[in-house]
C-alpha atoms as a PDB file:
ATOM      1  CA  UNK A   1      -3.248-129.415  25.358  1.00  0.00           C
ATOM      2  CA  UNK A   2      -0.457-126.606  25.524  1.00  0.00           C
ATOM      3  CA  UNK A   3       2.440-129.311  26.355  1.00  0.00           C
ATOM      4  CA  UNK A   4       4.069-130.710  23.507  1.00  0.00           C
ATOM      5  CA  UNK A   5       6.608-133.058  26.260  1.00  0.00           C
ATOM      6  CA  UNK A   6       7.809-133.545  29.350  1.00  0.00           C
ATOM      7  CA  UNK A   7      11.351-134.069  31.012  1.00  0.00           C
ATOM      8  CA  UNK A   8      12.147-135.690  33.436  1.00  0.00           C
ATOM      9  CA  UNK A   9      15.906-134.784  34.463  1.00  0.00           C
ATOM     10  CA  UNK A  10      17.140-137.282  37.425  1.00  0.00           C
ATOM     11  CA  UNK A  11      20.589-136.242  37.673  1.00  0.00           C
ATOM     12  CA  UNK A  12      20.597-132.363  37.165  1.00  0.00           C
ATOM     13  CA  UNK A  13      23.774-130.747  36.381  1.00  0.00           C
ATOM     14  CA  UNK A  14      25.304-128.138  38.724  1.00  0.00           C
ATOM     15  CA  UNK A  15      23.679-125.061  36.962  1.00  0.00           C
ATOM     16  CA  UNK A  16      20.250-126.378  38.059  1.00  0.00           C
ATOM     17  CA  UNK A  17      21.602-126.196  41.794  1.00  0.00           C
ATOM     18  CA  UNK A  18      20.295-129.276  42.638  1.00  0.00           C
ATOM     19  CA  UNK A  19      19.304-129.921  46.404  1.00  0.00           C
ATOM     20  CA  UNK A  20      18.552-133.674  48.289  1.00  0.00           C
ATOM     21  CA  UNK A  21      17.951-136.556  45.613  1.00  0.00           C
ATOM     22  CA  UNK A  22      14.877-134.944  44.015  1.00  0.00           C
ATOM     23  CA  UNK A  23      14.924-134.679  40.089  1.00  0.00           C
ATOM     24  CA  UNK A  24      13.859-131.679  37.519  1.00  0.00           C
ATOM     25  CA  UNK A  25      10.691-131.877  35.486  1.00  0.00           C
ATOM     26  CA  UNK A  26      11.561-129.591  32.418  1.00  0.00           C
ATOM     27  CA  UNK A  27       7.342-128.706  30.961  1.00  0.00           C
ATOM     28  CA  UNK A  28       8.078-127.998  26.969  1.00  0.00           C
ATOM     29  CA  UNK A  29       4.523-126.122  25.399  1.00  0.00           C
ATOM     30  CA  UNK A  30       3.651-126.315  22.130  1.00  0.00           C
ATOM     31  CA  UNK A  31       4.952-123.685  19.437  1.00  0.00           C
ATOM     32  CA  UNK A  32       1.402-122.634  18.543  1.00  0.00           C
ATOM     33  CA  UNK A  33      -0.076-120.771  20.695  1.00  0.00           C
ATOM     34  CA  UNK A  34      -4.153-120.260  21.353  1.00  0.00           C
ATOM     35  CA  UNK A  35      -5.517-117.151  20.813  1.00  0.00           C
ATOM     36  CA  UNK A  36      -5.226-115.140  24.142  1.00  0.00           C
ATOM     37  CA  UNK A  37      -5.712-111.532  25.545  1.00  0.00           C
ATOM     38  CA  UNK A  38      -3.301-109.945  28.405  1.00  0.00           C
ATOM     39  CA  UNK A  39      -2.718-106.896  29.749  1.00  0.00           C
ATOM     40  CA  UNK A  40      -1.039-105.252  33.012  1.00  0.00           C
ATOM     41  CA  UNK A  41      -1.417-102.031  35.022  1.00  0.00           C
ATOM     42  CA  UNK A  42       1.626-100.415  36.696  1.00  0.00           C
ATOM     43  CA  UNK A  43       1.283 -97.656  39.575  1.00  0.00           C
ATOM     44  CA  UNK A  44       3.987 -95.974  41.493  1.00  0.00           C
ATOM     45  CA  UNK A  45       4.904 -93.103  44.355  1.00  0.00           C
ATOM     46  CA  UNK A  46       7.668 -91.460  45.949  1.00  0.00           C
ATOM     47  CA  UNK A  47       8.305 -89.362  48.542  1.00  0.00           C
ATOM     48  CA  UNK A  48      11.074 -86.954  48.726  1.00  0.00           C
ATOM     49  CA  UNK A  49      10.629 -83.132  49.013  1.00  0.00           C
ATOM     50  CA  UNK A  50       7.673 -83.736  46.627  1.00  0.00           C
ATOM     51  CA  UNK A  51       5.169 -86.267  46.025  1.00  0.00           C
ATOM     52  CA  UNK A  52       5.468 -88.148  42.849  1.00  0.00           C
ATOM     53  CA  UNK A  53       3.109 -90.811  41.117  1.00  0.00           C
ATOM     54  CA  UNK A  54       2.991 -92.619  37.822  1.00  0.00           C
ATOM     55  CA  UNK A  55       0.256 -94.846  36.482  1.00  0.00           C
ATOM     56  CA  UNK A  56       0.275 -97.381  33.597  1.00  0.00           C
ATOM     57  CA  UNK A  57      -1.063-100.421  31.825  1.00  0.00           C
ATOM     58  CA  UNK A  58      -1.045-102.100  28.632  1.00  0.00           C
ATOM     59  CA  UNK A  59      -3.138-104.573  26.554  1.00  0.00           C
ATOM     60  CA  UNK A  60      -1.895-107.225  24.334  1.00  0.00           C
ATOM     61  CA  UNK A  61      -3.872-109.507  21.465  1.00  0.00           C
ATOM     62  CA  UNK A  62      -2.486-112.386  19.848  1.00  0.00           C
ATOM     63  CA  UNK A  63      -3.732-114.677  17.388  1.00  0.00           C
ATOM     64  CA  UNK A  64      -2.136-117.820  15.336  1.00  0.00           C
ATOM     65  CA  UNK A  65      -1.781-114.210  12.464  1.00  0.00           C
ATOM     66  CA  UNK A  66      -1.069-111.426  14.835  1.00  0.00           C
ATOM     67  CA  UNK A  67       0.011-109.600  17.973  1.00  0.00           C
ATOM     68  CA  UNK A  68      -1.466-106.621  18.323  1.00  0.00           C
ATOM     69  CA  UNK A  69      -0.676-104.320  21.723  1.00  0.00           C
ATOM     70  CA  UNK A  70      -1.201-100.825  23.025  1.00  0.00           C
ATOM     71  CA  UNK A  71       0.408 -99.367  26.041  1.00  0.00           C
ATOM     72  CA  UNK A  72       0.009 -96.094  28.021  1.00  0.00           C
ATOM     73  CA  UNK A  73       1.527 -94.297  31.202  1.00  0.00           C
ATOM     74  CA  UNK A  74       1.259 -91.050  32.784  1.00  0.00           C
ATOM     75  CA  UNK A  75       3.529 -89.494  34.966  1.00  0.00           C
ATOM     76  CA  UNK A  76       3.434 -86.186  37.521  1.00  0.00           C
ATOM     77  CA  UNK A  77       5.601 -85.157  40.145  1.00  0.00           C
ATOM     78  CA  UNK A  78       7.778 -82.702  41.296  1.00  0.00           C
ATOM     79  CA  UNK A  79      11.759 -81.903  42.226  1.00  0.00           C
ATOM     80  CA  UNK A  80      13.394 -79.482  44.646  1.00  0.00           C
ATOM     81  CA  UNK A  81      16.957 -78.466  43.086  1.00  0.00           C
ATOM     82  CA  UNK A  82      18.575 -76.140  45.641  1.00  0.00           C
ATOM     83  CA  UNK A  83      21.708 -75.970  47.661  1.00  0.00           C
ATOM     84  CA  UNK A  84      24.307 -73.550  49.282  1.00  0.00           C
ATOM     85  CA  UNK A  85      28.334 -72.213  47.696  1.00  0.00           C
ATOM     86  CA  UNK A  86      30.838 -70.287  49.400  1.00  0.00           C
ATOM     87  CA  UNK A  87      33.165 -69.336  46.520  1.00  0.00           C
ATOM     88  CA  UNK A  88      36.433 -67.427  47.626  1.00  0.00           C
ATOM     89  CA  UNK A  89      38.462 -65.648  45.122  1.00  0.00           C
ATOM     90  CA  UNK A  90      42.043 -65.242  45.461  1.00  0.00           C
ATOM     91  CA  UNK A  91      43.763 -62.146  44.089  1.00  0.00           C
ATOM     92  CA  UNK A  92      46.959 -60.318  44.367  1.00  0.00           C
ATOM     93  CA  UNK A  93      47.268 -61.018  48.045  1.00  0.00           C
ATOM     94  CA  UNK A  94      43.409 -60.591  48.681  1.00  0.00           C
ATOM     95  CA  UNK A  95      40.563 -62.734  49.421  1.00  0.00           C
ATOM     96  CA  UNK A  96      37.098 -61.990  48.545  1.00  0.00           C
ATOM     97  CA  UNK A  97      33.786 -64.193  48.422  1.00  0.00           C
ATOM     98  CA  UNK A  98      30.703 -64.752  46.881  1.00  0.00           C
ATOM     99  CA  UNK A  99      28.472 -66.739  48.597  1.00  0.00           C
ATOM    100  CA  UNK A 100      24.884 -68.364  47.218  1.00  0.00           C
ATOM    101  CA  UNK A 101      22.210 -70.024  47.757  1.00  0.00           C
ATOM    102  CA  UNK A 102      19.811 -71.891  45.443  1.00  0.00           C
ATOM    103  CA  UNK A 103      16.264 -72.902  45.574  1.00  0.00           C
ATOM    104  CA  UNK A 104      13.795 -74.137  43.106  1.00  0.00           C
ATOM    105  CA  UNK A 105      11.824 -77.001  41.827  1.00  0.00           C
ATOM    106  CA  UNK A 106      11.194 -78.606  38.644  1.00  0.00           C
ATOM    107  CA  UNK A 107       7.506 -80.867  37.508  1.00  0.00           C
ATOM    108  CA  UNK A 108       6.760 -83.410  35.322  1.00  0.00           C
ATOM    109  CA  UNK A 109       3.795 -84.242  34.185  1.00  0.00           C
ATOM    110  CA  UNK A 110       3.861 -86.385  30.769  1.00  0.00           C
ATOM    111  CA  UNK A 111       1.734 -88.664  28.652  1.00  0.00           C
ATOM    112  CA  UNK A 112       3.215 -91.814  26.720  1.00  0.00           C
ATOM    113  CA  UNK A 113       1.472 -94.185  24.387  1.00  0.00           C
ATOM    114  CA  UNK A 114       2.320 -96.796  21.982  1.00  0.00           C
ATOM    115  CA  UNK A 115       0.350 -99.074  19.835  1.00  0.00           C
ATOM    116  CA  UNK A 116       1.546-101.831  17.187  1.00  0.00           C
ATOM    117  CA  UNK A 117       0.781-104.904  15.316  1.00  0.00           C
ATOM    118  CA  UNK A 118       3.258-107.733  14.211  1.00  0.00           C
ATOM    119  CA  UNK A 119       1.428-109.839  11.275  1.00  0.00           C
ATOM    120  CA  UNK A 120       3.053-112.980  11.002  1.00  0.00           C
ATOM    121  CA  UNK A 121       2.459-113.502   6.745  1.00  0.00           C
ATOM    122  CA  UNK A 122       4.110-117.030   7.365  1.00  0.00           C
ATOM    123  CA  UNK A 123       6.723-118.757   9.401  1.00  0.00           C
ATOM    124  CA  UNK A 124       9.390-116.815   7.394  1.00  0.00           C
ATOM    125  CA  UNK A 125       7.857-113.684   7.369  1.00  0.00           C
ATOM    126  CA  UNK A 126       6.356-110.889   9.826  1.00  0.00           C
ATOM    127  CA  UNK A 127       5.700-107.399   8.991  1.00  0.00           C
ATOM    128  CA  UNK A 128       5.530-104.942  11.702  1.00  0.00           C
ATOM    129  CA  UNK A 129       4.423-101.687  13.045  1.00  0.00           C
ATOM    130  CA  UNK A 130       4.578 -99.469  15.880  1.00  0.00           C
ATOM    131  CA  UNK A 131       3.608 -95.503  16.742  1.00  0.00           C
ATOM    132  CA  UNK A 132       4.295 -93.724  19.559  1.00  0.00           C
ATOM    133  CA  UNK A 133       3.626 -90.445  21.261  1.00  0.00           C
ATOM    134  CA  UNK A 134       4.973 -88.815  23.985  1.00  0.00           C
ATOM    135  CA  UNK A 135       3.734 -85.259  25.501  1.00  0.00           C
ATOM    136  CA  UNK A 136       5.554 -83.445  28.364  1.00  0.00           C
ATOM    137  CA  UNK A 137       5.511 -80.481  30.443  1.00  0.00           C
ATOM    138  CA  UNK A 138       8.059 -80.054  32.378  1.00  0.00           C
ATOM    139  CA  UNK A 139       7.847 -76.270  34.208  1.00  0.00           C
ATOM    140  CA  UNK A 140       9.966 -74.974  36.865  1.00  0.00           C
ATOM    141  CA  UNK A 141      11.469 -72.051  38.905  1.00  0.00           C
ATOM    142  CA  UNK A 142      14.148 -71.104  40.159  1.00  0.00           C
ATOM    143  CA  UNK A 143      15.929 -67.832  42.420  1.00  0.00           C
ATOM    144  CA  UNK A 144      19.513 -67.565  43.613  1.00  0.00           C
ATOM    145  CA  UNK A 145      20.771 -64.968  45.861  1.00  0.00           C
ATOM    146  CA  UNK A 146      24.611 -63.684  45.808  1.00  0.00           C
ATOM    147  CA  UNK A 147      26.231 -61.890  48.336  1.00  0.00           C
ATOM    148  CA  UNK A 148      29.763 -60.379  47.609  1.00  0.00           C
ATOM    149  CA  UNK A 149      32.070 -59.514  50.327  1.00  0.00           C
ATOM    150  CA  UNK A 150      35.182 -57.687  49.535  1.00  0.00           C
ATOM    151  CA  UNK A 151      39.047 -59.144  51.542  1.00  0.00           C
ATOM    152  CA  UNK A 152      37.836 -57.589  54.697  1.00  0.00           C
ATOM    153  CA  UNK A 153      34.466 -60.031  54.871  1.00  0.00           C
ATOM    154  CA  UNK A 154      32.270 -56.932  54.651  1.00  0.00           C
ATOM    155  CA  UNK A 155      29.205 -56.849  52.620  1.00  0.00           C
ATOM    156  CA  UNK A 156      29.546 -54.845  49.251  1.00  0.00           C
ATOM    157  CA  UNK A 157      26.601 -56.234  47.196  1.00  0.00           C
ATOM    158  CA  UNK A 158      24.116 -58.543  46.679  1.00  0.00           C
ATOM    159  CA  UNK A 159      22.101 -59.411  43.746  1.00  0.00           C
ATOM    160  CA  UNK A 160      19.142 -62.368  42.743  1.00  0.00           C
ATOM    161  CA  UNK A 161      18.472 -64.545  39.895  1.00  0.00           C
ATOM    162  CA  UNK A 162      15.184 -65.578  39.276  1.00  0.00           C
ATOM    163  CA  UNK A 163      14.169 -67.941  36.344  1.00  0.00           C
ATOM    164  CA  UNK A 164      10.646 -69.530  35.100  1.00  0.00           C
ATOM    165  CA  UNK A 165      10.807 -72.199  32.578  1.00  0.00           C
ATOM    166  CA  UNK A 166       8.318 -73.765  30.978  1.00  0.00           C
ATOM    167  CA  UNK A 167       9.099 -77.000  28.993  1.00  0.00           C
ATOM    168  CA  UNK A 168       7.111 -78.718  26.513  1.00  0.00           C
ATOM    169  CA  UNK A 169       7.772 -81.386  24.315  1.00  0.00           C
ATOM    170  CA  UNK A 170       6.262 -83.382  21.702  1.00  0.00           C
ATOM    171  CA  UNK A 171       7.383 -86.782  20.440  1.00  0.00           C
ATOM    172  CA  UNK A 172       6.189 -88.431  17.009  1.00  0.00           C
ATOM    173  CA  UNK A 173       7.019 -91.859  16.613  1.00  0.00           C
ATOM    174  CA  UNK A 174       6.409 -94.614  13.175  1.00  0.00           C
ATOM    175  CA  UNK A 175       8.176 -97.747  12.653  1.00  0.00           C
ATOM    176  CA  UNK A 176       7.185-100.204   9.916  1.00  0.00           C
ATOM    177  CA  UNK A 177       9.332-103.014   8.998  1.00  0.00           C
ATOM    178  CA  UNK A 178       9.690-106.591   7.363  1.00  0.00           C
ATOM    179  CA  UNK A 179      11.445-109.571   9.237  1.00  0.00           C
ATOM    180  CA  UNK A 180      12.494-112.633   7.687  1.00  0.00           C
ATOM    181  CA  UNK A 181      13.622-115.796   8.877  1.00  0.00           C
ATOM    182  CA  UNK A 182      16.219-118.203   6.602  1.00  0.00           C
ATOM    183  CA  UNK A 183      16.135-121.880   6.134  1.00  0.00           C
ATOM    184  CA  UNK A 184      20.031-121.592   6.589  1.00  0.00           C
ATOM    185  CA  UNK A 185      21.009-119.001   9.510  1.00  0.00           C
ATOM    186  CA  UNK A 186      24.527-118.136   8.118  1.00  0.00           C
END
């Protein structure tokens, strides 16, 4: 009861990629749709330094009137930022160096979730909302050590750098709006 026609295409043009002497049956539904329910989940992992997962899924109404849908995800995981310099300065026919090394991580662990409707008033006419919200914390750490060495490569000084973040955000999110179809598209 969902097909409105059917095609059948015996000589299909080159952009159907056509194989042996077999034809195309082209399956057109029906504009209206029945009222029908849908949803998905989404999950995820990686592996690198740090284990990471996310999780997600979403639900979706629609009627001849409306579609109405809310989706959500969730994230957590972790990154290693790090890595090694050898600077060397050049200066009035000396050479001196700093040297570092970096090592820290950063996580992320975040809620997101949307809902909205689309009301279809008439075939010209839908009004539409959405809202969204998004929470994050995203902490992290981090140290670097120097080591200065004067033109002669000995040691003169070292020093660290040590920093703790924390990062939270917060993300507000309304959309209403009014779309409207012409008779005449121009």
């Amino acid at each position: 009861s969902a097909i409105e026609k059917v095609e059948i295409i015996t000589n299909p043009g080159a952009k159907y990629n056509p194989e042996g002497t077999a034809g195309i049956l082209n399956i057109i539904l029906k504009k209206e749709e029945a009222a029908a329910i849908n949803g998905n989940i989404n999950l995820g992992a990686s592996q690198a330094t740090y284990f990471s997962y996310n999780i997600g899924g979403g639900l979706n109404w629609r009627t001849r009137n409306f579609n109405a849908y809310v989706n959500y995800s969730y994230s957590q995981g972790k990154r290693y930022s790090g890595g090694f310099r050898d600077k060397q300065l050049y200066e009035a026919d000396s050479i001196a160096r700093i040297s570092s090394e970096d090592d820290g991580f950063r996580s992320r662990n975040g809620h997101n979730l949307k809902v909205g409707m689309d009301h279809y008033l008439n075939s010209w006419n839908t009004l539409y909302w959405s809202a969204s919200y998004r929470q994050a914390n995203d902490p992290g750490e981090r140290s670097i050590d120097y080591e200065f060495r004067n033109p002669e490569g000995k040691l003169i000084g070292t020093s660290t750098r040590k920093t703790d973040e924390l990062d939270e955000d917060y993300n507000y999110n309304v959309n209403l709006g009014w779309k409207k179809k012409f008779l005449n598209p121009d």
